[in-house]
N, C-alpha and C. Protein backbone atom coordinates (compact mmCIF):
# COMPACT_ATOMS: atom_id res chain seq x y z
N UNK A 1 1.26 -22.56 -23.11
CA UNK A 1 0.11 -21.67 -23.14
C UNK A 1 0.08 -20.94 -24.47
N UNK A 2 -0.84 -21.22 -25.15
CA UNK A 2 -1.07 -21.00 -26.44
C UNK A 2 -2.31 -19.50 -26.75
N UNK A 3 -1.95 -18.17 -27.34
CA UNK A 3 -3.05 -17.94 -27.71
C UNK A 3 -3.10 -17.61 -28.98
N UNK A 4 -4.59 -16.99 -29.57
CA UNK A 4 -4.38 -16.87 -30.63
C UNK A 4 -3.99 -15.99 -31.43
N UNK A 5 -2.55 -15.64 -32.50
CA UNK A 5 -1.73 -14.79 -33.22
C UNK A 5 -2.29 -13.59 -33.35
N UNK A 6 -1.96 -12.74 -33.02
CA UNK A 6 -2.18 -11.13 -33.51
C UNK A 6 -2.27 -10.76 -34.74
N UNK A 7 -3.00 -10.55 -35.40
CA UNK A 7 -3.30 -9.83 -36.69
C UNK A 7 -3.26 -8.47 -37.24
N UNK A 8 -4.55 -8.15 -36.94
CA UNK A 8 -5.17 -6.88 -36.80
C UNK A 8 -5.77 -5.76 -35.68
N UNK A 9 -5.76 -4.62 -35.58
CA UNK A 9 -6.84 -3.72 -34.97
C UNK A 9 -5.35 -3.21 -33.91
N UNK A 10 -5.83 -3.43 -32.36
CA UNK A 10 -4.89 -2.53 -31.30
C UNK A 10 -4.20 -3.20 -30.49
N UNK A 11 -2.70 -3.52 -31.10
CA UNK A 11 -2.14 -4.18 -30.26
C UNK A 11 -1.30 -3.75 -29.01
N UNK A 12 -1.42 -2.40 -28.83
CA UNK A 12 -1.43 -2.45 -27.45
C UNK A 12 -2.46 -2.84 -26.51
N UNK A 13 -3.66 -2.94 -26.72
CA UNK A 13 -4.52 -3.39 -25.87
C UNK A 13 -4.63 -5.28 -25.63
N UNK A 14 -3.66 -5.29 -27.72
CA UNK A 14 -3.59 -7.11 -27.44
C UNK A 14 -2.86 -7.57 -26.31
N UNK A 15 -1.76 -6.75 -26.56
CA UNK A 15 -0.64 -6.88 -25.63
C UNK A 15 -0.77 -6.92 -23.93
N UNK A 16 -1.72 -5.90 -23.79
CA UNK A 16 -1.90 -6.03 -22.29
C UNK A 16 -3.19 -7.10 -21.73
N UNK A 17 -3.84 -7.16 -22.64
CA UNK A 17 -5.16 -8.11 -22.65
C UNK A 17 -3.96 -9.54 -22.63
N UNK A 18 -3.46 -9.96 -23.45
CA UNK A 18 -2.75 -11.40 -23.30
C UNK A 18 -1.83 -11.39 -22.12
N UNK A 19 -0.82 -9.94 -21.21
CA UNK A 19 -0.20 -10.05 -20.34
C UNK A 19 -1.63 -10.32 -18.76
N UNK A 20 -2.29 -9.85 -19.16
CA UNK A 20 -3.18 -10.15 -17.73
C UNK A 20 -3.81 -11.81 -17.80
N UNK A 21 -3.91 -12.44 -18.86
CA UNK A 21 -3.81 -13.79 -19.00
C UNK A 21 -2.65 -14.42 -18.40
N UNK A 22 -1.57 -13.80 -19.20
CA UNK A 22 -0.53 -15.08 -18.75
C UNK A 22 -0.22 -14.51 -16.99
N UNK A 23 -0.33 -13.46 -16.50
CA UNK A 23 -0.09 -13.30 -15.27
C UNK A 23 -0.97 -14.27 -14.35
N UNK A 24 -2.57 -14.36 -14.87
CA UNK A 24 -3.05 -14.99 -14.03
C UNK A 24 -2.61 -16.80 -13.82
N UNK A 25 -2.00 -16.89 -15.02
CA UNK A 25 -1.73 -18.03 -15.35
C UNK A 25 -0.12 -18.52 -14.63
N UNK A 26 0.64 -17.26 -15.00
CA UNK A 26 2.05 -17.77 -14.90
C UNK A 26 2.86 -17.13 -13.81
N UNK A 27 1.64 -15.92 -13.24
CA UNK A 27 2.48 -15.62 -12.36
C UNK A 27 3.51 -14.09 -12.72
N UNK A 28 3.73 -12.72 -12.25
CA UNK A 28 3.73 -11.75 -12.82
C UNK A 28 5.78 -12.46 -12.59
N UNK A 29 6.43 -12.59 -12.08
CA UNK A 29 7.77 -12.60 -11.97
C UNK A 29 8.18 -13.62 -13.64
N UNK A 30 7.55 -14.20 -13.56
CA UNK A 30 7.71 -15.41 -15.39
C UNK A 30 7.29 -14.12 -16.36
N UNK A 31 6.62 -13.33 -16.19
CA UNK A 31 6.56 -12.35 -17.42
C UNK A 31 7.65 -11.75 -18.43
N UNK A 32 7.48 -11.64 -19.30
CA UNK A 32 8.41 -11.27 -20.07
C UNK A 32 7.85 -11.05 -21.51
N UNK A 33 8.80 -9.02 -21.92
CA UNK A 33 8.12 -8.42 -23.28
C UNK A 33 8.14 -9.92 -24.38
N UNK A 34 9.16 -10.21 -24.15
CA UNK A 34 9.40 -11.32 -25.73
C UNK A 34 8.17 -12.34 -25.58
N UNK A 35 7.92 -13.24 -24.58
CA UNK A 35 6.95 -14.06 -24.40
C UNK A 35 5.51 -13.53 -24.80
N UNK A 36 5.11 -12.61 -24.06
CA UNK A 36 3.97 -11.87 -25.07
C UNK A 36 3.99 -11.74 -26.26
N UNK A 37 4.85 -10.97 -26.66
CA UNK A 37 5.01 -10.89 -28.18
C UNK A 37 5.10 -12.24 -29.06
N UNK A 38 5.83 -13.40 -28.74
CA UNK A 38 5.84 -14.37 -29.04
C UNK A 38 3.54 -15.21 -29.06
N UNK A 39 3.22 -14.65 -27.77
CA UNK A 39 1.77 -15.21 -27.78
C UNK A 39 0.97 -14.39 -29.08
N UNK A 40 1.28 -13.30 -29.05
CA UNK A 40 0.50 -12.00 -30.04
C UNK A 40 0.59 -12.74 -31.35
N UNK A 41 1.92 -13.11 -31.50
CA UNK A 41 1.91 -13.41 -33.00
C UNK A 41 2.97 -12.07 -33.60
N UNK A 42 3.62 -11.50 -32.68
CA UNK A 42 4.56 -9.92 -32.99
C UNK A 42 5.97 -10.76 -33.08
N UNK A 43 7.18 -9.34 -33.84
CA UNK A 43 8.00 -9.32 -33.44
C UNK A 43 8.33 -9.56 -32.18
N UNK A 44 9.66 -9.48 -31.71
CA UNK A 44 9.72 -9.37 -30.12
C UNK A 44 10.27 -8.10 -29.99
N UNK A 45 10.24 -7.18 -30.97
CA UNK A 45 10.75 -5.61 -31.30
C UNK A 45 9.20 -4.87 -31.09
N UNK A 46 8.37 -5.35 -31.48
CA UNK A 46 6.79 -4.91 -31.29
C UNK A 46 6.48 -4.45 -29.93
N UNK A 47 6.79 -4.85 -28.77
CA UNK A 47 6.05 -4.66 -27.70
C UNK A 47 6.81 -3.04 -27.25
N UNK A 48 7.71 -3.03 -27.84
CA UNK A 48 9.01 -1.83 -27.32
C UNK A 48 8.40 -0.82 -27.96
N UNK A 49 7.42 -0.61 -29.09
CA UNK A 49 6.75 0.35 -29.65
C UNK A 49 5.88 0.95 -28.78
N UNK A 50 5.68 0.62 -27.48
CA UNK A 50 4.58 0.98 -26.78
C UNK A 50 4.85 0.61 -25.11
N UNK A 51 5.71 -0.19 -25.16
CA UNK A 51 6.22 -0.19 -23.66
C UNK A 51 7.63 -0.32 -23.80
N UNK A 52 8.79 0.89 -23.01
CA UNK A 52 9.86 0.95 -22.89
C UNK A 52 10.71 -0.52 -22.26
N UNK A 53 9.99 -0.72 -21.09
CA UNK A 53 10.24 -2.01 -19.99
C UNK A 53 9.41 -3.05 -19.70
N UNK A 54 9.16 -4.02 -19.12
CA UNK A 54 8.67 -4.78 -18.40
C UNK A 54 7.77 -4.04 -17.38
N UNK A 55 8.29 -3.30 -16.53
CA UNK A 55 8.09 -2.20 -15.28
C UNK A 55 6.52 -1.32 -16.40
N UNK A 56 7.06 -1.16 -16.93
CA UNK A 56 6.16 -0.01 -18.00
C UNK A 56 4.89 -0.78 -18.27
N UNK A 57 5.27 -1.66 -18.87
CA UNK A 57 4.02 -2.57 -19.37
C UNK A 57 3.01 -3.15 -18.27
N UNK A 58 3.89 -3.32 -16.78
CA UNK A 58 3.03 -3.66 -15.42
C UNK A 58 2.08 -2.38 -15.21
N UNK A 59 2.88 -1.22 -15.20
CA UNK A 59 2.49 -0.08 -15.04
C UNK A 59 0.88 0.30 -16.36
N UNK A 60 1.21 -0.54 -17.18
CA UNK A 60 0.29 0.02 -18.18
C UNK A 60 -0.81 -1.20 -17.75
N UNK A 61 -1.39 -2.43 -17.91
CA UNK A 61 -1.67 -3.41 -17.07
C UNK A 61 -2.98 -2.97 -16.12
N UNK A 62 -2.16 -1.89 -14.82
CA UNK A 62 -2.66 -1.63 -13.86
C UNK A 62 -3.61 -0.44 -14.06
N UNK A 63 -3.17 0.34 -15.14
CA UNK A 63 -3.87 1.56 -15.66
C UNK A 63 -5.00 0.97 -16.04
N UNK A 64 -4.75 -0.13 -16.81
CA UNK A 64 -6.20 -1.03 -17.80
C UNK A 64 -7.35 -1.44 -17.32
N UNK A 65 -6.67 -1.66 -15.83
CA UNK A 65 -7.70 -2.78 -15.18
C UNK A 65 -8.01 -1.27 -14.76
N UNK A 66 -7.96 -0.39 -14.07
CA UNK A 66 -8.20 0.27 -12.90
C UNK A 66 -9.27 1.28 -13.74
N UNK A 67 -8.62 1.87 -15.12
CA UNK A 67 -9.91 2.24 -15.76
C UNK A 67 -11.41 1.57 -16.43
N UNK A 68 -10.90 -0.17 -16.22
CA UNK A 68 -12.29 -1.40 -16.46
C UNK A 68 -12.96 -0.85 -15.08
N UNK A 69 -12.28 -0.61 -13.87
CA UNK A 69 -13.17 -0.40 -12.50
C UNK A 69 -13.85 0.77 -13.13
N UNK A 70 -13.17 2.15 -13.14
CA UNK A 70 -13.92 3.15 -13.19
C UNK A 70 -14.89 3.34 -14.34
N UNK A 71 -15.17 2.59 -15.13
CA UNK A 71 -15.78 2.59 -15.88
C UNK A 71 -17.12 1.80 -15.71
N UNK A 72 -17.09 0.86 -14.80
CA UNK A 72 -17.94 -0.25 -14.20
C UNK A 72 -18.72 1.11 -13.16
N UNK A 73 -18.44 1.59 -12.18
CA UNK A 73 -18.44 2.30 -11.11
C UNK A 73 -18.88 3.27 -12.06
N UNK A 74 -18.89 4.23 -13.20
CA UNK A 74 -19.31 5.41 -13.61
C UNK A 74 -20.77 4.63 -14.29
N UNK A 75 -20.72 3.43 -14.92
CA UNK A 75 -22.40 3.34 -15.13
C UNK A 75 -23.26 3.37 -14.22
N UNK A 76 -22.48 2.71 -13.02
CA UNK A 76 -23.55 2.62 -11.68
C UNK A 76 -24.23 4.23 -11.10
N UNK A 77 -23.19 5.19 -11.24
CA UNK A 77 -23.72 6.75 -11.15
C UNK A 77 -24.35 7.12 -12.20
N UNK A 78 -24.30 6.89 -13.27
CA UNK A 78 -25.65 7.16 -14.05
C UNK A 78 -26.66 6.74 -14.40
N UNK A 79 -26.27 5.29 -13.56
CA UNK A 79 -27.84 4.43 -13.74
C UNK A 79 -28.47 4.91 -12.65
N UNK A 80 -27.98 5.38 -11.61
CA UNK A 80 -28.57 5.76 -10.23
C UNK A 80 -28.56 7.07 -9.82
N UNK A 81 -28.19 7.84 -10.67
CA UNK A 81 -28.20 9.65 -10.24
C UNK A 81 -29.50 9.92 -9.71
N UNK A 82 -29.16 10.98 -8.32
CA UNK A 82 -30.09 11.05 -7.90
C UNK A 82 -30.80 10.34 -7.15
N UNK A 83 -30.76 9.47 -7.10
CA UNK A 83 -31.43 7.90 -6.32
C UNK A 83 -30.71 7.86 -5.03
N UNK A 84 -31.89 7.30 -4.09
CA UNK A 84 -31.29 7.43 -2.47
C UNK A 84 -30.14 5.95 -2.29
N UNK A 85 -30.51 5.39 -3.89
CA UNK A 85 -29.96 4.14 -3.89
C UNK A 85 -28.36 4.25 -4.08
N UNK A 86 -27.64 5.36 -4.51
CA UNK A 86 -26.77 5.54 -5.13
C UNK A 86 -25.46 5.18 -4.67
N UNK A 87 -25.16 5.44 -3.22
CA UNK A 87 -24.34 5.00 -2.68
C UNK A 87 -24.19 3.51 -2.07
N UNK A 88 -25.10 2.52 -1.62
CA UNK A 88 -25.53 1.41 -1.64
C UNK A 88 -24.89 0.37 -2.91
N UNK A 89 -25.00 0.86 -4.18
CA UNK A 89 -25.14 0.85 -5.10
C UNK A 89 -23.89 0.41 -6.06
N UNK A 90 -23.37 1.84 -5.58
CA UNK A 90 -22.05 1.85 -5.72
C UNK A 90 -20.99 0.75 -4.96
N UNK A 91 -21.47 0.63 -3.84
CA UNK A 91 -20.73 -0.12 -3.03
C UNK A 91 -20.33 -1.18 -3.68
N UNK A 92 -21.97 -1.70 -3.70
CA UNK A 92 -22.24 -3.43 -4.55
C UNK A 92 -21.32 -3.28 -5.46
N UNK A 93 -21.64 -2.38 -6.56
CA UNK A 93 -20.62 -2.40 -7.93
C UNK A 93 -19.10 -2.55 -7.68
N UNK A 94 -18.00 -1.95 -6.40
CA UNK A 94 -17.29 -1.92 -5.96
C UNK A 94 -16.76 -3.50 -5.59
N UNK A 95 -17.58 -4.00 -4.88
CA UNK A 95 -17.58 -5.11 -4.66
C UNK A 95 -17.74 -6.30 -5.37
N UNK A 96 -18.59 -6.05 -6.61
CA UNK A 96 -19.38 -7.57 -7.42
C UNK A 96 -17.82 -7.46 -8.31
N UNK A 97 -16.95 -6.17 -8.79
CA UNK A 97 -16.27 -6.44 -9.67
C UNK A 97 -14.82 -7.08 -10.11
N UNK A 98 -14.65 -6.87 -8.00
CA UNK A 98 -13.82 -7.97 -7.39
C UNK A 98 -13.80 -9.14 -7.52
N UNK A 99 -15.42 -9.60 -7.24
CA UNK A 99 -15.77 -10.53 -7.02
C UNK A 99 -15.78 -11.56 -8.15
N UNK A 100 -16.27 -11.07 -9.63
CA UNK A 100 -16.12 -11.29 -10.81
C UNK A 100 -15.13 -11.47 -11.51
N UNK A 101 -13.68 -11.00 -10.70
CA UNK A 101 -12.65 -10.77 -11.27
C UNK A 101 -11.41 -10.73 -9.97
N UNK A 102 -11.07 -11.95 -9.25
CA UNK A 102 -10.29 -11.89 -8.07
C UNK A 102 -9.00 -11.12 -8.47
N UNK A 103 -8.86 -11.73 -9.49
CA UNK A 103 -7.08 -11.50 -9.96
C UNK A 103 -7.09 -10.27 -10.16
N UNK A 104 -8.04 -9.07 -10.66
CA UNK A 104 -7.89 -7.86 -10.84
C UNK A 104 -7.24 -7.24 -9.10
N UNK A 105 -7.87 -7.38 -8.00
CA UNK A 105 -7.59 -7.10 -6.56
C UNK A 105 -6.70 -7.46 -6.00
N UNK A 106 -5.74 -8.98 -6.40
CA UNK A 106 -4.94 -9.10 -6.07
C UNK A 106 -3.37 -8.66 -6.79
N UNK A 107 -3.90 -8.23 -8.08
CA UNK A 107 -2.92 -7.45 -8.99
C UNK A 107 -3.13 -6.19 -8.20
N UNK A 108 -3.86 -5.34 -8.65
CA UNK A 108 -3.90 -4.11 -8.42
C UNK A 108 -3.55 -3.56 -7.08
N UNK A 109 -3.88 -4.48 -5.49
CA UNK A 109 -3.14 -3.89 -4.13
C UNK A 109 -2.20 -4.43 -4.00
N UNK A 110 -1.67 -4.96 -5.30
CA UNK A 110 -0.06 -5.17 -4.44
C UNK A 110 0.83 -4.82 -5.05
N UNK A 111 0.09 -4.10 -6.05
CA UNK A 111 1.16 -3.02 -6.60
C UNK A 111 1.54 -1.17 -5.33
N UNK A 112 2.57 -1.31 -5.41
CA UNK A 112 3.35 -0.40 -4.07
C UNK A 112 2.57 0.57 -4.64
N UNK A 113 2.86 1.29 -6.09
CA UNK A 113 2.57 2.39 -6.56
C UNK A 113 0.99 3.14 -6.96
N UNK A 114 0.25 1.90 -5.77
CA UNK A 114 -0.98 2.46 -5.86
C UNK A 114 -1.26 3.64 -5.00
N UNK A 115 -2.04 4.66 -5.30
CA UNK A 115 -2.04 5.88 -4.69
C UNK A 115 -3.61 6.19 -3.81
N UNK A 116 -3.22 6.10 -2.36
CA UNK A 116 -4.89 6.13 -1.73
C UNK A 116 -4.85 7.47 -0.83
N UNK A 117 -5.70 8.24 -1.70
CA UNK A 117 -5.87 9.80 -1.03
C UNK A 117 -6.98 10.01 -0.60
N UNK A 118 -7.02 10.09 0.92
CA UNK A 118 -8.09 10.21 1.68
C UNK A 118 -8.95 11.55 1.69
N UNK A 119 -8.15 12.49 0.93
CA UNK A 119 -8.38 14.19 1.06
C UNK A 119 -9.65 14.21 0.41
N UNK A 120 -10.42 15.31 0.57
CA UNK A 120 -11.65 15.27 -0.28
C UNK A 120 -11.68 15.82 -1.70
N UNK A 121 -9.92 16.39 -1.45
CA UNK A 121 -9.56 16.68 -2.56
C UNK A 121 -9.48 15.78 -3.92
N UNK A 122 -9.02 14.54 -3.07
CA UNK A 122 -8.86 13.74 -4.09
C UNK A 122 -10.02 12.99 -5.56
N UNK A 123 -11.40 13.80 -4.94
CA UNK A 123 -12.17 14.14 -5.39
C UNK A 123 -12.54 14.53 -7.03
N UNK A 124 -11.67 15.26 -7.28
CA UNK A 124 -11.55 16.22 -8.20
C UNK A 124 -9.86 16.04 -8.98
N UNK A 125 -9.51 14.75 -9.22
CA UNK A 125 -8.38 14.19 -9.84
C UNK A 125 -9.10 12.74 -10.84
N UNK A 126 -7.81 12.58 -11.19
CA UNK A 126 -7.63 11.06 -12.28
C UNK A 126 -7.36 9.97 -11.31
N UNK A 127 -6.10 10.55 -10.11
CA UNK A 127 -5.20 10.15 -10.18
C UNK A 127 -5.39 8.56 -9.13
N UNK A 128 -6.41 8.34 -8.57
CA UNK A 128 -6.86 7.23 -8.63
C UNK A 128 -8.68 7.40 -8.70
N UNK A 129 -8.91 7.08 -9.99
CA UNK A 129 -9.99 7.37 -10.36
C UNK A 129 -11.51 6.60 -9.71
N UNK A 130 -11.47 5.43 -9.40
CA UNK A 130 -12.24 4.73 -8.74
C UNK A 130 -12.54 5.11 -7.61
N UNK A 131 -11.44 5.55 -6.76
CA UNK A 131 -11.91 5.97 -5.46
C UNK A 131 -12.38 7.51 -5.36
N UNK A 132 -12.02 8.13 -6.78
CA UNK A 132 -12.34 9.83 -6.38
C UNK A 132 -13.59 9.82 -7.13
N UNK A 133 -14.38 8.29 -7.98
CA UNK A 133 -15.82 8.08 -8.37
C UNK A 133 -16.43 8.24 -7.04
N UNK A 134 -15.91 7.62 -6.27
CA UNK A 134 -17.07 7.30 -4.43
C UNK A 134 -16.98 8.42 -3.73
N UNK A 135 -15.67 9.00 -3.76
CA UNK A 135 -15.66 10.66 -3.36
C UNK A 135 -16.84 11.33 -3.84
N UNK A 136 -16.75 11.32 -4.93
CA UNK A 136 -16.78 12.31 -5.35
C UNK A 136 -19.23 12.05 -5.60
N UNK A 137 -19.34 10.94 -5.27
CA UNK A 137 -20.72 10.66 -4.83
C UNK A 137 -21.03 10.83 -3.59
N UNK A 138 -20.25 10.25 -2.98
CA UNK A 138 -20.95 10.38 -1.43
C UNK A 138 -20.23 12.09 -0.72
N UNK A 139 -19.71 12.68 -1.46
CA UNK A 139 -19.71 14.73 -1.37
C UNK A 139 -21.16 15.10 -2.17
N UNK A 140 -21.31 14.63 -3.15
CA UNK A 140 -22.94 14.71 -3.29
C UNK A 140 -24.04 14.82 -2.67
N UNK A 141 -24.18 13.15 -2.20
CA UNK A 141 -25.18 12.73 -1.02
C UNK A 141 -24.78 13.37 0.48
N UNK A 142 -24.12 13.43 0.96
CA UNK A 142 -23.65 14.26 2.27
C UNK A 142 -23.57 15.66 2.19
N UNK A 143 -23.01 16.24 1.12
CA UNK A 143 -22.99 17.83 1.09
C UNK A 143 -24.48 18.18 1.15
N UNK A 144 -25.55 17.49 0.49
CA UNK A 144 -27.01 18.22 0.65
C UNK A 144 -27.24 18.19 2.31
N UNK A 145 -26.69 17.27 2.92
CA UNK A 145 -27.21 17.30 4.40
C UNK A 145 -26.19 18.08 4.94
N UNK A 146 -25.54 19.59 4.41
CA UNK A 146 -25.37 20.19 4.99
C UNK A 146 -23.93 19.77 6.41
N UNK A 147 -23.20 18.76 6.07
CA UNK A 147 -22.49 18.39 7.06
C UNK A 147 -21.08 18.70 6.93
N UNK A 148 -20.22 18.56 7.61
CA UNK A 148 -18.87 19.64 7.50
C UNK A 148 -18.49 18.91 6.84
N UNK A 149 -16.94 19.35 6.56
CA UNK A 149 -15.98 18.25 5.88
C UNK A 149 -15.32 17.36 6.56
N UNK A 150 -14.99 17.48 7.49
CA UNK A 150 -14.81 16.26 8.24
C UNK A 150 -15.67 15.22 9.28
N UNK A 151 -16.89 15.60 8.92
CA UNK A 151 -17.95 14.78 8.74
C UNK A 151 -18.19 13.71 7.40
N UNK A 152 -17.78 14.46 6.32
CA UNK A 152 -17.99 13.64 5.52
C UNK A 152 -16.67 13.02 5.02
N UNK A 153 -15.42 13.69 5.09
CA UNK A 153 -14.46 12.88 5.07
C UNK A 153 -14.53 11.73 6.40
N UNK A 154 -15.41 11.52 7.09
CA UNK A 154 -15.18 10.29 7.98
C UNK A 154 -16.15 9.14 7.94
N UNK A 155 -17.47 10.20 7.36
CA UNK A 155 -17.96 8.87 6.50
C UNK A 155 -17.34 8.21 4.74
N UNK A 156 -17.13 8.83 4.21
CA UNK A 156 -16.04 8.08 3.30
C UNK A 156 -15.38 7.32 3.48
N UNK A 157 -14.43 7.37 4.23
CA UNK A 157 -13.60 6.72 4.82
C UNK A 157 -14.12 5.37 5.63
N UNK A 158 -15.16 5.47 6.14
CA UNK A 158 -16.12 4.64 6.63
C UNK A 158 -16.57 3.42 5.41
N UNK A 159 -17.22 4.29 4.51
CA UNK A 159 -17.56 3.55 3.27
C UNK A 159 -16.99 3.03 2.55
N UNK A 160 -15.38 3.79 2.38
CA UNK A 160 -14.03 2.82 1.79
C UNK A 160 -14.25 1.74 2.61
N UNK A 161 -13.99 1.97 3.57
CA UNK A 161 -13.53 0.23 4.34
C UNK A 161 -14.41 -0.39 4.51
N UNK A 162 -15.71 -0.38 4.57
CA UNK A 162 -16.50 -1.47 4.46
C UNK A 162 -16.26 -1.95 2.97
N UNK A 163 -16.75 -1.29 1.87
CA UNK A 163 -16.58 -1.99 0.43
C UNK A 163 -15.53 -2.86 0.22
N UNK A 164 -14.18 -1.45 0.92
CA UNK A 164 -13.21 -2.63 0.31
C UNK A 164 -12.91 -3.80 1.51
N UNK A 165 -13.32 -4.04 2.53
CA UNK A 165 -13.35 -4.75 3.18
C UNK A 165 -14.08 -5.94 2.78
N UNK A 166 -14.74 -5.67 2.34
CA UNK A 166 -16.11 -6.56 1.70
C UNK A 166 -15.43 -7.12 0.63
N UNK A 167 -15.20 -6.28 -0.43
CA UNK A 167 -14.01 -6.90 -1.75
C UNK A 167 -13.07 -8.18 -1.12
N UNK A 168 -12.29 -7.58 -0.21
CA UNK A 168 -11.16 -8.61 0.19
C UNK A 168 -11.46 -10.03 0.71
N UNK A 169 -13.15 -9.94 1.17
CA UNK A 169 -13.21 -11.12 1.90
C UNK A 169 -14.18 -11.95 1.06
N UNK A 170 -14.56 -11.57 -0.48
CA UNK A 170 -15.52 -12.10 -1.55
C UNK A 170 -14.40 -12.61 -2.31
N UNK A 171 -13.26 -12.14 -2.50
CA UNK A 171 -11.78 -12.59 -3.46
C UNK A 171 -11.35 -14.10 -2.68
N UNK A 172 -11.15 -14.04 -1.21
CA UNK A 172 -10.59 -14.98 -0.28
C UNK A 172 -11.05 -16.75 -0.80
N UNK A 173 -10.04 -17.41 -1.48
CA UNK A 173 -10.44 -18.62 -1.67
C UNK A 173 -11.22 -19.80 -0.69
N UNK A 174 -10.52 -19.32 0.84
CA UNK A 174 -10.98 -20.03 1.75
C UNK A 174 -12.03 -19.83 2.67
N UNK A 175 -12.71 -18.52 1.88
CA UNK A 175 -14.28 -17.95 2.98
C UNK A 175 -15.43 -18.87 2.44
N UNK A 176 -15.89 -19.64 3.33
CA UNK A 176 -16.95 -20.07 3.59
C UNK A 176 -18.57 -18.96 3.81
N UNK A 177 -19.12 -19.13 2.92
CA UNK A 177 -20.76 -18.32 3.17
C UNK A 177 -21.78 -19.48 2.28
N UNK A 178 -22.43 -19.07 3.33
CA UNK A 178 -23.43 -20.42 3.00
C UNK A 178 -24.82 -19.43 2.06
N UNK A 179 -24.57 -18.65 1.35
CA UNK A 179 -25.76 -17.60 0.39
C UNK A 179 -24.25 -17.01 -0.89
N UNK A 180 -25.54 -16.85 -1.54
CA UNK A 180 -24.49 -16.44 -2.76
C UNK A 180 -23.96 -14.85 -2.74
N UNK A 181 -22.94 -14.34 -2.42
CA UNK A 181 -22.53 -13.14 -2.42
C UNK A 181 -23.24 -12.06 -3.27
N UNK A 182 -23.58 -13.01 -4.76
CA UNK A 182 -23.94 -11.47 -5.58
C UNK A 182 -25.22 -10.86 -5.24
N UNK A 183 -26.41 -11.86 -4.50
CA UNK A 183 -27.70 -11.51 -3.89
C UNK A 183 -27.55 -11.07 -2.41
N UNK A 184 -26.30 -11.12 -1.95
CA UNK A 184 -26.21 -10.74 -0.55
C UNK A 184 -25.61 -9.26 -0.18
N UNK A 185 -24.64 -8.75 -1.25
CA UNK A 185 -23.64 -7.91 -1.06
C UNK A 185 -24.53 -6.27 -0.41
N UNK A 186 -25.59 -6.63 -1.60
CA UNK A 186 -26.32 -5.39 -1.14
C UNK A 186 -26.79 -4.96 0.25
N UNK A 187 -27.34 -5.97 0.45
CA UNK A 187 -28.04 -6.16 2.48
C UNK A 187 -27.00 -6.08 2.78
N UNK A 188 -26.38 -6.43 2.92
CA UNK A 188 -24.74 -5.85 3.51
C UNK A 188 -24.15 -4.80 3.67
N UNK A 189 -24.19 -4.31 2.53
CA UNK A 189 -24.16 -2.80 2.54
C UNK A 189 -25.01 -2.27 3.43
N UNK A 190 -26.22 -2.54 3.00
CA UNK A 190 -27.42 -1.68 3.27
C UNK A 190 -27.27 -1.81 5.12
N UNK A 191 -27.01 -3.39 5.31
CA UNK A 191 -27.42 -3.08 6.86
C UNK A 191 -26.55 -2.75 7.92
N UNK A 192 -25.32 -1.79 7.36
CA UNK A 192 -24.47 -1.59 7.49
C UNK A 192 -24.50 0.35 7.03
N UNK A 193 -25.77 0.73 6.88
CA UNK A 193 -26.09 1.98 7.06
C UNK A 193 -25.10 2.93 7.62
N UNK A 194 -24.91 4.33 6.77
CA UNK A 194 -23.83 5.04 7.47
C UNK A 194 -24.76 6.65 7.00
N UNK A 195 -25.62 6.69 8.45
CA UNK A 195 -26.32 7.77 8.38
C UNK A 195 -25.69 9.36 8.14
N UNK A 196 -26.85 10.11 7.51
CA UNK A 196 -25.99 11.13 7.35
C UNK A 196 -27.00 12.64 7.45
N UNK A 197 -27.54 12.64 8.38
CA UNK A 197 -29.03 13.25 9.17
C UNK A 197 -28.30 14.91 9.25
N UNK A 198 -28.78 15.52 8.93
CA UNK A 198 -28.22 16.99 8.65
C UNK A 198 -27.81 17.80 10.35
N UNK A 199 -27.95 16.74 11.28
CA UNK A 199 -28.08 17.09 12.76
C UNK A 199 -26.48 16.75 13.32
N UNK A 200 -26.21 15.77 12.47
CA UNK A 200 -24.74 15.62 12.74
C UNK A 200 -23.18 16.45 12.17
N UNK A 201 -24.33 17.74 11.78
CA UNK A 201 -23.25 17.94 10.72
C UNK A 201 -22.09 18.86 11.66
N UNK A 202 -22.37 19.28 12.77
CA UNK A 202 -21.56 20.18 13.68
C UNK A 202 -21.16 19.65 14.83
N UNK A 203 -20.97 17.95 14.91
CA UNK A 203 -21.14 17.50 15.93
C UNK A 203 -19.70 17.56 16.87
């Protein structure tokens, strides 16, 4: 597996951009700093400038991809602020980027050290940023309807698991659907409605 030599510009980003290649390719246990460095076109002293370990560099990897999500997921809130569409929306985006990208979902949940905070607190952190994007929208859309917090912490929670439910079964090599996911995901969402009527808020 051949790529092409490192030159110029940011090679830590070369570095982790060529390790998510050869992972998809070789498998994360065959990884190794020298082998990268060897693809970059680096020393094999180069990669240690920026990752201590192996462990480090997985760790950095998972940071990469997870801020490509939140960054995917933050255009969708500003293409849609305000819009009744927003959470719908979001979902899809949640979902298409899986879908676009299996190996990102199957890297990223099976790393142990992923962190899933259901609090509404989690809201108002970094510390897994993708999911405190959907928090931190659907406390938006639900707080105007006036509904408690554990009203809306249970629709969240609701809305996690459909998306990512939805993610897991658009990644699945062996799911059969006879329509193309990226024109479907939405009705899916959509008909899968998770009302939020200002009547329920004391229920």
């Amino acid at each position: 597996m051949k790529e092409r030599p490192y030159h110029h510009g940011d090679l830590r980003r070369a570095l982790i951009e060529t390790g998510i290649n050869f992972i998809k390719q070789e498998g994360e246990e065959a990884l190794s700093l020298r082998k990268i460095a060897e693809m970059c076109g680096v020393s094999n002293a180069a990669p240690y400038a920026h990752f201590k370990s192996k462990d480090e560099f997985i760790v950095a990897i998972q940071k990469y991809i997870m801020d490509l999500f939140a960054a995917t997921l933050e255009k969708t809130v500003i293409e849609y602020k305000d819009s009744p569409s927003l959470l719908p929306m979001l979902g899809k985006t949640y979902v298409m980027f899986f879908y676009q990208n299996p190996f990102y979902y199957d890297f990223l949940f099976s790393c142990k050290n992923i962190s899933i905070k259901l609090s509404l607190d989690n809201a108002h952190t970094d510390e897994n940023l993708p999911l405190a994007i959907l928090q931190k929208a659907a406390i938006s859309v639900f707080g105007k309807a006036r509904l408690s917090e554990k009203v809306i912490q249970d629709k969240i929670i609701a809305m996690w698991a459909l998306v990512h439910g939805l993610a897991s079964i658009v990644v699945m090599p062996n799911v059969e659907f006879d329509d193309n996911w990226e024109t479907r995901v939405e009705e899916i969402i959509k008909s899968i409605s998770i009302p939020y009527q200002a009547q329920e808020a004391e229920e």
